[in-house]
Protein backbone atom coordinates (compact mmCIF):
# COMPACT_ATOMS: atom_id res chain seq x y z
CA UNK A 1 59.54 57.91 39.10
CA UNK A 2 57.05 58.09 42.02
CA UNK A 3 54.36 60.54 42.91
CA UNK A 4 54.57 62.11 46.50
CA UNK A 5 52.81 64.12 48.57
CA UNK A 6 54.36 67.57 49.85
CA UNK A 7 53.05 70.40 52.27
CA UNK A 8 54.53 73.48 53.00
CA UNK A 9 53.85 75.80 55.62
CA UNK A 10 53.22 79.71 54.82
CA UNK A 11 52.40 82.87 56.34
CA UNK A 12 49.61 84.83 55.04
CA UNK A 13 52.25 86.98 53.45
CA UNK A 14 54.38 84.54 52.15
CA UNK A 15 50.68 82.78 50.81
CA UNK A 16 49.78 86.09 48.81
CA UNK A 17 53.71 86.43 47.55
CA UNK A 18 53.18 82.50 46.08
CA UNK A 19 49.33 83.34 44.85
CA UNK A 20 51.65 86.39 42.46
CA UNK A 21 54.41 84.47 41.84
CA UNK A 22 54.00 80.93 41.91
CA UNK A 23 57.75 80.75 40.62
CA UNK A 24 58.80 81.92 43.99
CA UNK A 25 56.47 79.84 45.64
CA UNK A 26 58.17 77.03 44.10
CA UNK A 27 61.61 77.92 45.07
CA UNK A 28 60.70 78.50 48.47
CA UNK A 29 59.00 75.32 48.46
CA UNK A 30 62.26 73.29 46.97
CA UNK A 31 64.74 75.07 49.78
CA UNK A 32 62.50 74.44 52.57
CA UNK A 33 61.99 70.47 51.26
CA UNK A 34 65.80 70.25 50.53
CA UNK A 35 66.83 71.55 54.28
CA UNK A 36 64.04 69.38 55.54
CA UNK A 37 62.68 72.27 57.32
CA UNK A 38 59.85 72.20 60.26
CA UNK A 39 57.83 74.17 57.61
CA UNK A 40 57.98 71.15 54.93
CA UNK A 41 56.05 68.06 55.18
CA UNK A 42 54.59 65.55 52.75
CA UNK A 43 53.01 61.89 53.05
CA UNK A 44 56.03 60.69 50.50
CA UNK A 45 54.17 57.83 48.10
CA UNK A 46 51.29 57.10 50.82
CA UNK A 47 49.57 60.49 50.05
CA UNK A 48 46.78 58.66 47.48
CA UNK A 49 45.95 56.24 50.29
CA UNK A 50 46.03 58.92 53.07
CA UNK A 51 43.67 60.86 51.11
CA UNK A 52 41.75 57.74 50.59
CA UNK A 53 41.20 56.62 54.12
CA UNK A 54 40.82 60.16 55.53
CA UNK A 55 37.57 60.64 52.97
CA UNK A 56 36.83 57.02 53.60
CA UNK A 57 36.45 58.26 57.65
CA UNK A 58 34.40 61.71 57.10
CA UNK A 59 37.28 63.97 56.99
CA UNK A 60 35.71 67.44 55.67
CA UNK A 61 39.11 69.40 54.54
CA UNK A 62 41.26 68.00 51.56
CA UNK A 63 44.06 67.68 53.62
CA UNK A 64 46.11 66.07 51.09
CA UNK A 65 45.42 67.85 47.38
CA UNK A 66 44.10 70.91 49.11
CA UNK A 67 41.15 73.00 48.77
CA UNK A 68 42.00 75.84 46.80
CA UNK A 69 44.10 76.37 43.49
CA UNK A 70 46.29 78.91 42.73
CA UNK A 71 45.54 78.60 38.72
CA UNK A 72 42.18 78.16 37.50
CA UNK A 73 42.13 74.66 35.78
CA UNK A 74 40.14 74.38 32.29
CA UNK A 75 36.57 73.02 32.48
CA UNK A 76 37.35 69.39 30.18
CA UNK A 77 37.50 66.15 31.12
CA UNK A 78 39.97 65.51 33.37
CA UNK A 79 41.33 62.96 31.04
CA UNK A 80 41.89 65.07 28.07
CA UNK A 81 44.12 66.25 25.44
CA UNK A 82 43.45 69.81 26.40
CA UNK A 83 44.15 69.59 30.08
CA UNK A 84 47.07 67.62 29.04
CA UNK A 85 48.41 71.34 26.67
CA UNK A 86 47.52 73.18 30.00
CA UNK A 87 49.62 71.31 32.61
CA UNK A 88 52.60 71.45 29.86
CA UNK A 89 52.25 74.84 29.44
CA UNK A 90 52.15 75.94 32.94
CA UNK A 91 55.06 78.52 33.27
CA UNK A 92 56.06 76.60 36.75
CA UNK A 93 55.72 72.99 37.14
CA UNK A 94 55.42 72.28 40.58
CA UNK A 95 55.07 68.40 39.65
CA UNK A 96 51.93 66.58 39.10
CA UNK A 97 50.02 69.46 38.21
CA UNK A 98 49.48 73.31 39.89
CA UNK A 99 49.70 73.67 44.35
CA UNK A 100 46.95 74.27 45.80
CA UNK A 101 45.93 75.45 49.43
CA UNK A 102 44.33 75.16 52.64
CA UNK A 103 43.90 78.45 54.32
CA UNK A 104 44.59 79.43 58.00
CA UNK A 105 41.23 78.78 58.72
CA UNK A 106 40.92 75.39 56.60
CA UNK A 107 44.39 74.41 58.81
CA UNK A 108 42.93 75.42 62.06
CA UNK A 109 39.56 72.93 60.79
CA UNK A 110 42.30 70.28 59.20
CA UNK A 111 44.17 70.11 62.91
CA UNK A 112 41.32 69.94 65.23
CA UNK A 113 39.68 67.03 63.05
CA UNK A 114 43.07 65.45 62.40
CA UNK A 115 43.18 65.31 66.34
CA UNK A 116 39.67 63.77 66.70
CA UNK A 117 41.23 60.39 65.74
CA UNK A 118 44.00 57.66 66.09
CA UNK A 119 46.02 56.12 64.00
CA UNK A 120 44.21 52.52 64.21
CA UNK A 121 41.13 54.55 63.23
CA UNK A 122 42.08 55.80 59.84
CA UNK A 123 42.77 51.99 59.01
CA UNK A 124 39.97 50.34 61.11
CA UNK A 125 38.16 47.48 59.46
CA UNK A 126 39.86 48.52 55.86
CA UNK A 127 40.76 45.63 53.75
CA UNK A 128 43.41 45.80 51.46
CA UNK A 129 41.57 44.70 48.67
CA UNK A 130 39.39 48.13 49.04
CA UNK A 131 42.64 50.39 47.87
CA UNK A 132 43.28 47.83 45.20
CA UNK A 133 39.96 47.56 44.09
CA UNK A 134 39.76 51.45 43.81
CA UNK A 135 43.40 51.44 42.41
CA UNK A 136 45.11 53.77 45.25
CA UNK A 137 48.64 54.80 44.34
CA UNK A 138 51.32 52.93 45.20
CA UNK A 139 49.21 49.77 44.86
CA UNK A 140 50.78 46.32 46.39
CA UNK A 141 48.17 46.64 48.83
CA UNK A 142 48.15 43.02 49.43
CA UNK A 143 51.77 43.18 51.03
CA UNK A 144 52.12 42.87 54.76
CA UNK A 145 52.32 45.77 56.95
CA UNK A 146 51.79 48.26 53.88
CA UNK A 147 48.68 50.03 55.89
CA UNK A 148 51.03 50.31 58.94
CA UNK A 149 53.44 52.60 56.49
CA UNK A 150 50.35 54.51 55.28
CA UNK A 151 49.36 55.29 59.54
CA UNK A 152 53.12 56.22 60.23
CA UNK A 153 52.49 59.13 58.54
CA UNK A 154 49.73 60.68 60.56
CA UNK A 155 51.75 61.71 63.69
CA UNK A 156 54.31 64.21 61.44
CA UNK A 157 50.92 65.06 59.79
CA UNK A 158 48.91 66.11 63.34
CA UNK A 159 52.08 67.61 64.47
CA UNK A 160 52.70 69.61 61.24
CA UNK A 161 48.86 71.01 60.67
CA UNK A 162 48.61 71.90 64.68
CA UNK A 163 51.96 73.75 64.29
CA UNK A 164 50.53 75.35 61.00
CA UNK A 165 47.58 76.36 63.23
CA UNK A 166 49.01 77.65 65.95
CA UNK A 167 51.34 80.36 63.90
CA UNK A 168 47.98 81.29 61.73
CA UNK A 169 49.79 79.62 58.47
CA UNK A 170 48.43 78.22 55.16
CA UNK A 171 49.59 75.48 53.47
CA UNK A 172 50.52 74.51 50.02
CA UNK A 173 49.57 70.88 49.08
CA UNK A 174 51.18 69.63 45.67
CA UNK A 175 52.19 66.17 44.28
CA UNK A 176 56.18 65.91 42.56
């Protein structure tokens, strides 16, 4: 099974709906992934590394995880037995743990940065061995062409935040 990246696109109504009924959120979410609507995105298995070289350049918004949750997470180590009960017990699994956001106005931030820079500058002067070394999911860093598939994903991603910004939206962020 492999972890990947998702974003979906929401009015500020459709954002308050999912912040009372994450349930809904989740089926919206599903429907607009399965049509492969405009208003669905994700990074696939790349998101860990995205994430990775975005901080690794000075990006200021989480684009990938998001900034905000929707459920308050319990203060214990990441690493757990307890936080391991919570995620179980959540009464919607949306995957590797609860969605989270950006709002409009961390999307409007998120899409002017995002257009700051090219794709050879997220993987400028990297070396492999850096995403191994810090163990970035998927790993096989070493293989050729394997930051190339990591870049491919920025166009969709500057095309998907500036649309987000332009209609006012939020977006979800959550791993499956």
């Amino acid at each position: 099974m492999s972890i990947n990246g998702n974003w979906l696109r929401v009015t500020p109504a459709e954002w308050e709906r999912v912040s009372e009924d994450l349930g809904w959120g989740l089926e919206l979410a599903r429907a607009a992934r399965d049509a492969r609507s405009e208003r669905w995105s994700g990074t696939a298995q790349a998101w860990h590394a995205v994430d990775f070289l975005l901080d690794r350049l000075g990006f200021e918004i989480p684009l990938v995880l998001g900034a905000e949750s929707f459920v308050a997470l319990p203060d214990v180590d990441p690493d757990s037995p307890e936080i391991l009960d919570f995620m179980e017990n959540l009464e919607h699994h949306w995957g590797y743990g609860p969605p989270a956001y950006l709002t409009p106005e961390q999307v409007a931030a998120a899409a002017a940065q995002l257009d700051t820079f090219t794709d050879e500058d997220l993987v400028h002067g990297v070396d492999p061995a850096e995403l191994a070394q810090a163990d970035i999911y998927p790993g096989s860093w070493e293989q050729p062409g394997k930051l190339a598939w990591v870049t491919h994903f920025l166009p969709d991603a500057r095309t998907f935040f500036a649309m987000a910004a332009k209609e006012g939206d939020a977006v979800i962020c959550w791993l499956d």
